[in-house]
Each structure stands twice: as C-alpha cells, then as structure tokens.
N, C-alpha and C. Protein backbone atom coordinates (compact mmCIF):
# COMPACT_ATOMS: atom_id res chain seq x y z
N UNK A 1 17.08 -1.03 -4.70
CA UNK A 1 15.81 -1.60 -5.08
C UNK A 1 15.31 -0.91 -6.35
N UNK A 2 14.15 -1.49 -6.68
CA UNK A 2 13.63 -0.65 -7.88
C UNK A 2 12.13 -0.03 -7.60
N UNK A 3 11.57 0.69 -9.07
CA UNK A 3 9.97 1.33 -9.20
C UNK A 3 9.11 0.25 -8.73
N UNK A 4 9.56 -1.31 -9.09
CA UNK A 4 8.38 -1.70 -8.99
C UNK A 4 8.61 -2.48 -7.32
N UNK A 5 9.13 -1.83 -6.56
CA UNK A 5 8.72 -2.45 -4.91
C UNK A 5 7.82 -1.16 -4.65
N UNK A 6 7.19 -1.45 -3.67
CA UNK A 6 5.93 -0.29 -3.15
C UNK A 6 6.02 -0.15 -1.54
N UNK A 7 5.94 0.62 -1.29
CA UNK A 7 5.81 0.80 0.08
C UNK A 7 3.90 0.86 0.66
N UNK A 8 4.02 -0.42 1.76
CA UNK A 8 2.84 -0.33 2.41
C UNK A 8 3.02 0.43 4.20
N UNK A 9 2.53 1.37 4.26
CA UNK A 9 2.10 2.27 5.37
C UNK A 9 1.16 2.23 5.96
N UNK A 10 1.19 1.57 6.95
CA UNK A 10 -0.49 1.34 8.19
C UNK A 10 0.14 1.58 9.29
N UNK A 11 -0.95 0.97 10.29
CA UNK A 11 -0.98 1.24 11.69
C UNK A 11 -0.54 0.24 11.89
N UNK A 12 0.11 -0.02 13.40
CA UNK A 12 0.40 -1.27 14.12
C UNK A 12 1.55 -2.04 12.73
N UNK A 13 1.24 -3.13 13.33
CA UNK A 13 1.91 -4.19 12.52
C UNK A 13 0.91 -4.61 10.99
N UNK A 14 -0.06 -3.91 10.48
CA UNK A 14 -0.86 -4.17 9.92
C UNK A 14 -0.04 -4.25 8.29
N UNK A 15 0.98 -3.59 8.17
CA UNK A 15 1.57 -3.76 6.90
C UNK A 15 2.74 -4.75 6.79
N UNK A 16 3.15 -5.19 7.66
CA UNK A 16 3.84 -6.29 7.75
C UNK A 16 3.00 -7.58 7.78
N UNK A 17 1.73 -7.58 8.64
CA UNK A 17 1.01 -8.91 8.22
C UNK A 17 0.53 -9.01 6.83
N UNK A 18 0.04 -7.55 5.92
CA UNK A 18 -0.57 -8.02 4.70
C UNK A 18 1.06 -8.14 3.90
N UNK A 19 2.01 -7.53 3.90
CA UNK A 19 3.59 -9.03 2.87
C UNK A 19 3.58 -9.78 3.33
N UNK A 20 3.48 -10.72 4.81
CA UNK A 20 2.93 -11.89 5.27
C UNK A 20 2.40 -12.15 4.19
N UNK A 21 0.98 -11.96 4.29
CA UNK A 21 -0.12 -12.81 3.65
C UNK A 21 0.60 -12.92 1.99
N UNK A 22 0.84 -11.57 1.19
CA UNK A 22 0.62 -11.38 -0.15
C UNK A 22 2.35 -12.89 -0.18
N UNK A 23 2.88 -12.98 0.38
CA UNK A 23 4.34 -13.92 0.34
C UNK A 23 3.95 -15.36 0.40
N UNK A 24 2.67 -15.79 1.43
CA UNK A 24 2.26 -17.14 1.75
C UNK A 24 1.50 -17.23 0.31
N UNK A 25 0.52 -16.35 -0.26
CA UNK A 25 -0.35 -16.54 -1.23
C UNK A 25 0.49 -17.09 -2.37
N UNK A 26 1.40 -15.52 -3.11
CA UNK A 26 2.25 -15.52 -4.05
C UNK A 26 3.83 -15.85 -4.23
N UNK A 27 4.10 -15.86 -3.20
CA UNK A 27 5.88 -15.79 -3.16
C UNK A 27 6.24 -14.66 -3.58
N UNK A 28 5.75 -13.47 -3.95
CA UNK A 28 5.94 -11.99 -4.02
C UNK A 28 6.04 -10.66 -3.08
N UNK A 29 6.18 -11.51 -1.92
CA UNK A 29 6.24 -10.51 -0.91
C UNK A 29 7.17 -9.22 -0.90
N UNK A 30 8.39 -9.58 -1.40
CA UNK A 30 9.21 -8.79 -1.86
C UNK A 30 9.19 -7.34 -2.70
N UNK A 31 7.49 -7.31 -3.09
CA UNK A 31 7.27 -6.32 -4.03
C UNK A 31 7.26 -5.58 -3.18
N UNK A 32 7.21 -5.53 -1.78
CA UNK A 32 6.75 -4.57 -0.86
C UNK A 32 7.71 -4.36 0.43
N UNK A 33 7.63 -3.41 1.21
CA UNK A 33 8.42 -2.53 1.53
C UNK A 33 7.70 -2.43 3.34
N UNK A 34 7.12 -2.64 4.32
CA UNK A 34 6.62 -2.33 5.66
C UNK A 34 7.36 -0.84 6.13
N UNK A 35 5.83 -0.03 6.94
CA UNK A 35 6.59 0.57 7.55
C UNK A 35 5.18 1.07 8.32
N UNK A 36 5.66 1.07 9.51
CA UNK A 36 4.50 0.93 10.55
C UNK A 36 4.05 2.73 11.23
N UNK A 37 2.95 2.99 11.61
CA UNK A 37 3.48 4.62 12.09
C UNK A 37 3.40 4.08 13.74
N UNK A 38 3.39 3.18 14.49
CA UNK A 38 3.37 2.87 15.89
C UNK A 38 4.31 3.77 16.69
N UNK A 39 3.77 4.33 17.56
CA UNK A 39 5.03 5.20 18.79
C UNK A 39 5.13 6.57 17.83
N UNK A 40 5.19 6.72 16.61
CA UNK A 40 5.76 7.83 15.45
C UNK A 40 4.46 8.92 16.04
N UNK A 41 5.00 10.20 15.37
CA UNK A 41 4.25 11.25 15.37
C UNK A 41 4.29 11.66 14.07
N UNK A 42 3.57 12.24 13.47
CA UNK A 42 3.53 12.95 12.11
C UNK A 42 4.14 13.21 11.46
N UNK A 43 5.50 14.25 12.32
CA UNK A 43 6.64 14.48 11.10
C UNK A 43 7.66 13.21 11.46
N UNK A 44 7.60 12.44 12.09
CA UNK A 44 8.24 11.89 12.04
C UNK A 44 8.40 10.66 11.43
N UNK A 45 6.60 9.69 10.81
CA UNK A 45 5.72 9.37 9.85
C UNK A 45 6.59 9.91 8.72
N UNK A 46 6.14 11.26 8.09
CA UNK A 46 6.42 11.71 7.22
C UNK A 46 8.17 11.39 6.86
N UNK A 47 8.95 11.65 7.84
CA UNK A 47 10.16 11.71 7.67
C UNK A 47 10.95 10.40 7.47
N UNK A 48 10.06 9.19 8.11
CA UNK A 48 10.58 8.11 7.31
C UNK A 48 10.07 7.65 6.25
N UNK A 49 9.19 7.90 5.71
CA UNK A 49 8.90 7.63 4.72
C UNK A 49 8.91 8.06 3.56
N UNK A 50 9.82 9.26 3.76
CA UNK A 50 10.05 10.01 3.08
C UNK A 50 12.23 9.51 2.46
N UNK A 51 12.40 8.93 4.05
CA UNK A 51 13.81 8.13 3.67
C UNK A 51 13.70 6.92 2.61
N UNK A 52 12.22 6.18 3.18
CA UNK A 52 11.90 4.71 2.52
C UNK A 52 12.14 4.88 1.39
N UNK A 53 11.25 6.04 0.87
CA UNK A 53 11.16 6.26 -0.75
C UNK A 53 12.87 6.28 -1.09
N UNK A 54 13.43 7.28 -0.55
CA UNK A 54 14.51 7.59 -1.18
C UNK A 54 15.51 6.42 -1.13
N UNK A 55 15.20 5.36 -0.45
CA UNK A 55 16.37 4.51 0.11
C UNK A 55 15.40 3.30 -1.41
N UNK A 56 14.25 2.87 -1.63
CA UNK A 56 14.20 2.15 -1.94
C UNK A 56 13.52 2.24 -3.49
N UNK A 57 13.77 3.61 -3.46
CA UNK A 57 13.03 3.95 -5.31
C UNK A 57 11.60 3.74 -5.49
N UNK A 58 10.83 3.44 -4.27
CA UNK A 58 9.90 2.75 -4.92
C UNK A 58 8.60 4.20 -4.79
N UNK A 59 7.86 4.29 -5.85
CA UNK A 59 6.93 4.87 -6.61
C UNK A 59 5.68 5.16 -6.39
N UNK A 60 5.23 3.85 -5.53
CA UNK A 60 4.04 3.59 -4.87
C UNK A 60 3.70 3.24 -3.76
N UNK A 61 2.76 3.97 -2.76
CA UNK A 61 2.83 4.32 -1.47
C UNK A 61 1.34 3.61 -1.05
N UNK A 62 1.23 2.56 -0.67
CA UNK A 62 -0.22 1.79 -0.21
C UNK A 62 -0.59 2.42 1.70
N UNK A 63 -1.60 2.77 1.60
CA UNK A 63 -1.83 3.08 2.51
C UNK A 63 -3.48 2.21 3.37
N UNK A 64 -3.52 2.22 4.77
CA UNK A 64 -4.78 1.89 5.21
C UNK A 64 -5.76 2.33 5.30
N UNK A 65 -6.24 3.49 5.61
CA UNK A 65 -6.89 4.33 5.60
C UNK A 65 -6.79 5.76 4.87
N UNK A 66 -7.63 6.14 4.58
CA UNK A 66 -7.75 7.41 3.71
C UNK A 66 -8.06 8.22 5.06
N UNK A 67 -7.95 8.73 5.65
CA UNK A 67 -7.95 9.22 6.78
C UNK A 67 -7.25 9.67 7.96
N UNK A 68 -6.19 8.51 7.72
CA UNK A 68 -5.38 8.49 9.04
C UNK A 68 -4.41 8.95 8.67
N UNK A 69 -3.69 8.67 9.70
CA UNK A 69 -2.04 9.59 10.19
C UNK A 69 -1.04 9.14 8.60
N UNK A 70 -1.21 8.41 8.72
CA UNK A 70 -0.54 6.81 7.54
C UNK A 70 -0.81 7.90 5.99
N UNK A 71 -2.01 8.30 5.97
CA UNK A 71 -2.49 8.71 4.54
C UNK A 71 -1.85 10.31 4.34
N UNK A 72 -2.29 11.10 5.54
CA UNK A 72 -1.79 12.14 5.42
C UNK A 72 -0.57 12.52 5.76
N UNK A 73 0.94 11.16 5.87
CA UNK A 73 1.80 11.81 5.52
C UNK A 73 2.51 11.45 4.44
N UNK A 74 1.67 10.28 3.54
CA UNK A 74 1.55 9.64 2.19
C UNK A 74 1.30 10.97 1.28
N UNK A 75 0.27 11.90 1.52
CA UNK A 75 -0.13 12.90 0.98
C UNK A 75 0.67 13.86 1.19
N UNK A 76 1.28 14.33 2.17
CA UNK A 76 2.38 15.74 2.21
C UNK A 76 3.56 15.39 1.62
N UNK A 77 3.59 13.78 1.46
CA UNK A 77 4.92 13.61 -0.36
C UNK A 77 4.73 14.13 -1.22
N UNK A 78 3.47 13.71 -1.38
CA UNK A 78 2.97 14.36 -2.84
C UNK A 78 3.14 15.80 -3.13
N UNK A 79 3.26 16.62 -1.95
CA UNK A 79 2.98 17.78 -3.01
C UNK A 79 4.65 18.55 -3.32
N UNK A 80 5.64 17.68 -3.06
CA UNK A 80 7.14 17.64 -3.96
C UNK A 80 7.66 16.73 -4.80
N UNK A 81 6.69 15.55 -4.73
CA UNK A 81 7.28 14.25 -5.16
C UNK A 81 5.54 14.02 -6.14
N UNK A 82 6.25 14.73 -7.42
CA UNK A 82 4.50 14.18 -8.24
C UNK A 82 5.06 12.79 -8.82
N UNK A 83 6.29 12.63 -9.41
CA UNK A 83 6.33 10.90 -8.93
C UNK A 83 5.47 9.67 -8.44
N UNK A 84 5.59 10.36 -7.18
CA UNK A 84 4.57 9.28 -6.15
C UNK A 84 3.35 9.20 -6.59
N UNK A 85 2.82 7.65 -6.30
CA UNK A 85 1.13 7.68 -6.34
C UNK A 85 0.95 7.12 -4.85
N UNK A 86 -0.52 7.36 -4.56
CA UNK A 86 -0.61 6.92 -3.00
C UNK A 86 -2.16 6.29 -3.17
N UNK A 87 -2.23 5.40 -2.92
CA UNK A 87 -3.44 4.29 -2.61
C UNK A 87 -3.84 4.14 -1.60
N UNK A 88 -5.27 4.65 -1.25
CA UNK A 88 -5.83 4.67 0.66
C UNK A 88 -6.53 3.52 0.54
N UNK A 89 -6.92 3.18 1.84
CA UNK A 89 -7.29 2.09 1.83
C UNK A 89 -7.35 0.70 1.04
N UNK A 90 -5.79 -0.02 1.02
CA UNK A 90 -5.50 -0.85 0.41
C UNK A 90 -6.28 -2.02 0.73
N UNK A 91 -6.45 -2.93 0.64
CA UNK A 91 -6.64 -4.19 1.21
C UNK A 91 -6.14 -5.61 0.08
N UNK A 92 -6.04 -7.01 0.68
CA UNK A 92 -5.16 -7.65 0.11
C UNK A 92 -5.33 -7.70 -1.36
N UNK A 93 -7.06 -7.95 -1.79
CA UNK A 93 -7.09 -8.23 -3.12
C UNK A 93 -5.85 -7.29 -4.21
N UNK A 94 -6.13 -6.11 -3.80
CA UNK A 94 -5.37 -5.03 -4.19
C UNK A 94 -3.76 -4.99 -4.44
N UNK A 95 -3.46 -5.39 -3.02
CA UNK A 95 -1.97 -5.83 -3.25
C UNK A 95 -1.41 -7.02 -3.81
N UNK A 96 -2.24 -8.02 -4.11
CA UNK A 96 -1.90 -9.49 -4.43
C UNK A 96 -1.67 -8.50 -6.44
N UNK A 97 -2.71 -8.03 -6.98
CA UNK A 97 -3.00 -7.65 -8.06
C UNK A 97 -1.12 -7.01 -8.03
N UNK A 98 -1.27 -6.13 -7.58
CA UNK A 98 0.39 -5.22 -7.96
C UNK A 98 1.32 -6.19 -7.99
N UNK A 99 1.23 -6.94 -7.02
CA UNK A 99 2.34 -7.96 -6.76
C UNK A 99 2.54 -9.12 -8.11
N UNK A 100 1.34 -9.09 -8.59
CA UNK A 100 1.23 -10.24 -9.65
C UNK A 100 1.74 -9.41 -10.98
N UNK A 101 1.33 -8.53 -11.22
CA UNK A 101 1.72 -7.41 -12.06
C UNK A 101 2.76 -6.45 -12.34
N UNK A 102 4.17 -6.95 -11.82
CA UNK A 102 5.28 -6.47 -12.33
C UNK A 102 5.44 -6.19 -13.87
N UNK A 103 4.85 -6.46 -14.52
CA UNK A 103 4.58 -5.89 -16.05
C UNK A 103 4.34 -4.82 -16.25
N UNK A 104 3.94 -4.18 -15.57
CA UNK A 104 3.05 -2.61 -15.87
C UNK A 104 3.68 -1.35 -15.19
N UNK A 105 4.14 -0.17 -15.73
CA UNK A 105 4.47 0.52 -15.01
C UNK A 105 3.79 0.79 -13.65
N UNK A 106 4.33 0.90 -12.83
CA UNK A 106 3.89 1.33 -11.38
C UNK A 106 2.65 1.97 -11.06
N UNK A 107 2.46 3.36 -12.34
CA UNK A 107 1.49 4.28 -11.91
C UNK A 107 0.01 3.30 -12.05
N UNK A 108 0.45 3.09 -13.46
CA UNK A 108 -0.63 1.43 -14.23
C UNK A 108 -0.97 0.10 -13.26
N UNK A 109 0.07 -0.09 -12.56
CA UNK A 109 0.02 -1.26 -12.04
C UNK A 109 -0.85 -0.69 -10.81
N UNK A 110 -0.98 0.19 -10.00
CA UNK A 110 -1.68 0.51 -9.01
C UNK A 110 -3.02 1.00 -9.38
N UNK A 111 -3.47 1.91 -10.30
CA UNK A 111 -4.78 2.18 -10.93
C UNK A 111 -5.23 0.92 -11.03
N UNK A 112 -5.02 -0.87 -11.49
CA UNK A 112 -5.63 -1.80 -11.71
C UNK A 112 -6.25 -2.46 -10.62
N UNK A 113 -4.78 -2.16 -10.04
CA UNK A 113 -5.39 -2.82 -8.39
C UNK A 113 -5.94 -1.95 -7.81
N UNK A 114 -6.35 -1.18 -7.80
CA UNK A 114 -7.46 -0.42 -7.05
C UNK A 114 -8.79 -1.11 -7.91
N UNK A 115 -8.61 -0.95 -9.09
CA UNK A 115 -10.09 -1.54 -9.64
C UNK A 115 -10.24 -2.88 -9.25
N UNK A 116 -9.19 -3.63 -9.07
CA UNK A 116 -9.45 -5.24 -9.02
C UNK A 116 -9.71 -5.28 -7.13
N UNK A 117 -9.47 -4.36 -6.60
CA UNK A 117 -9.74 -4.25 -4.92
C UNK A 117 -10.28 -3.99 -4.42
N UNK A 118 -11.10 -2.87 -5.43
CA UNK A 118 -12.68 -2.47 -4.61
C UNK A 118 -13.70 -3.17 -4.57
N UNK A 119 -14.23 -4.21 -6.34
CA UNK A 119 -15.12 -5.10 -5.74
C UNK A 119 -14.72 -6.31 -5.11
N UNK A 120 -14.04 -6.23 -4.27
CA UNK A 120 -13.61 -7.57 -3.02
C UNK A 120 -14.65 -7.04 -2.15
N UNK A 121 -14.75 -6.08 -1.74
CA UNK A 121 -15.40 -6.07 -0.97
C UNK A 121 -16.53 -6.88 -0.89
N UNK A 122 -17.57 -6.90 0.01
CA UNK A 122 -18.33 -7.75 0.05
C UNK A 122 -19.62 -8.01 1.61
N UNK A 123 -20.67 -8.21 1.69
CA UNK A 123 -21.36 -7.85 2.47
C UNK A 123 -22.04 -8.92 2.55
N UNK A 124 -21.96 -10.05 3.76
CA UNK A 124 -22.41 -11.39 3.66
C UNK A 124 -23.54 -11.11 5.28
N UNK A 125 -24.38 -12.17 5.37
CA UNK A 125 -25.51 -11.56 6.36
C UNK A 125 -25.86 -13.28 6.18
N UNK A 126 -25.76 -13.97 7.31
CA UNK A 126 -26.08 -15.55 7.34
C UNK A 126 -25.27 -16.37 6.26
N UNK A 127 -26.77 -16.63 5.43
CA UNK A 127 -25.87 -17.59 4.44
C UNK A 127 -25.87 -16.71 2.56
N UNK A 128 -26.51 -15.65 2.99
CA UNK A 128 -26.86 -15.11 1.66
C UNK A 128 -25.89 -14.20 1.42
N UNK A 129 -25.11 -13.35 0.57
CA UNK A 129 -24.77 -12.08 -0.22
C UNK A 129 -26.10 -11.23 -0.21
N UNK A 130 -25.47 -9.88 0.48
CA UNK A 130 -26.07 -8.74 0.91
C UNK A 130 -25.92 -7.96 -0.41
N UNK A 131 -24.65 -7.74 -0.32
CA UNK A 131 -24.23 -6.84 -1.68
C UNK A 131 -23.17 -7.11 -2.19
C-alpha cells in the first residue's frame, strides 16, 4: 500500500462503518485501513497497530476519541514513529476531506481535514441552529 491510505482506529465496529459511509458517499473507501480495539487490551491495541502501519505504509492514524484506549495507543507510536500524525476525534466530514484529497501530502492532507471537520459540527434545538 502507500502514504496516502490512513488508518482509522475506534471502538466497536465504528471504523469500519465510517469506510462504509466515506465508499457509499465517494467511492474512496480504499483510502482507509479499519481496525477495531474490541476484546483487545492496550498492548495489544498498540501492537496491531503498530503491524497496520508497518504492513500498510500508511502515515496517518484517525482516531475516535481523544481520550480513549484507540488514542492512547495512536499516541505511544508517536513517540518512535515522528512520521506518524494522529487525528482524535475524527468524524465523517473529516474523512470524506482526506479521502477527496489524495493531492496533498498526508501530513497536509490531515491538518485540512481537521479544519474542514470541526465546523461540521453543529447544534440544532427544534427547527432553529443553536450554534
């Protein structure tokens, strides 16, 4: 494989449904890589994903939470692999952006989608926009 597939790291099946989604949207599902921490323990989290990278080159490490098990063994790459970038709390806008953006180096292509992913967010209350 190459730099520009990414590995997405969540809980449950949660990173396999968002290449689902980003594949039905774009036909780019392929940019991405699943790998679930379900049943796993920490080093053992760490230890495949630490194969993923090596098996699939890829550069960029999407994660669900900035918090969880998922992030902090995204983060104990980092401190041998400055290579890696790691993105917490991904969500789709975010990944559709990388996926669309095979143009840009990896490190580039993930700094955008973080900017293009945070204002998705969104805070709806009846029929109005909250924030």
């Amino acid at each position: 494989m190459s730099d520009r597939v990414a590995i997405i790291l969540a809980h449950g099946e949660l990173a396999a449904g968002m290449i689902s989604a980003v594949q039905q949207i774009t036909g780019r599902g392929d940019r991405f890589v699943a790998l679930s921490n379900a049943g796993l323990g920490a080093a053992e989290i760490e230890q495949r994903l630490r194969e993923l990278v090596d098996r699939t080159g890829a550069r960029v490490i999407f994660t669900d939470l900035p918090a969880g098990s998922c992030n902090f063994a995204a983060a104990r790459l980092l401190r041998d692999r400055e290579d890696i970038i790691v993105v917490s709390g991904a969500n789709l806008p975010t990944l559709l952006y990388y996926a669309m953006h095979d143009e840009l180096p990896p490190a580039e292509g993930a700094a955008r989608a973080v900017e293009h992913g945070t204002p998705a967010l969104r805070l709806f209350a009846g029929v109005r926009r909250v924030r």
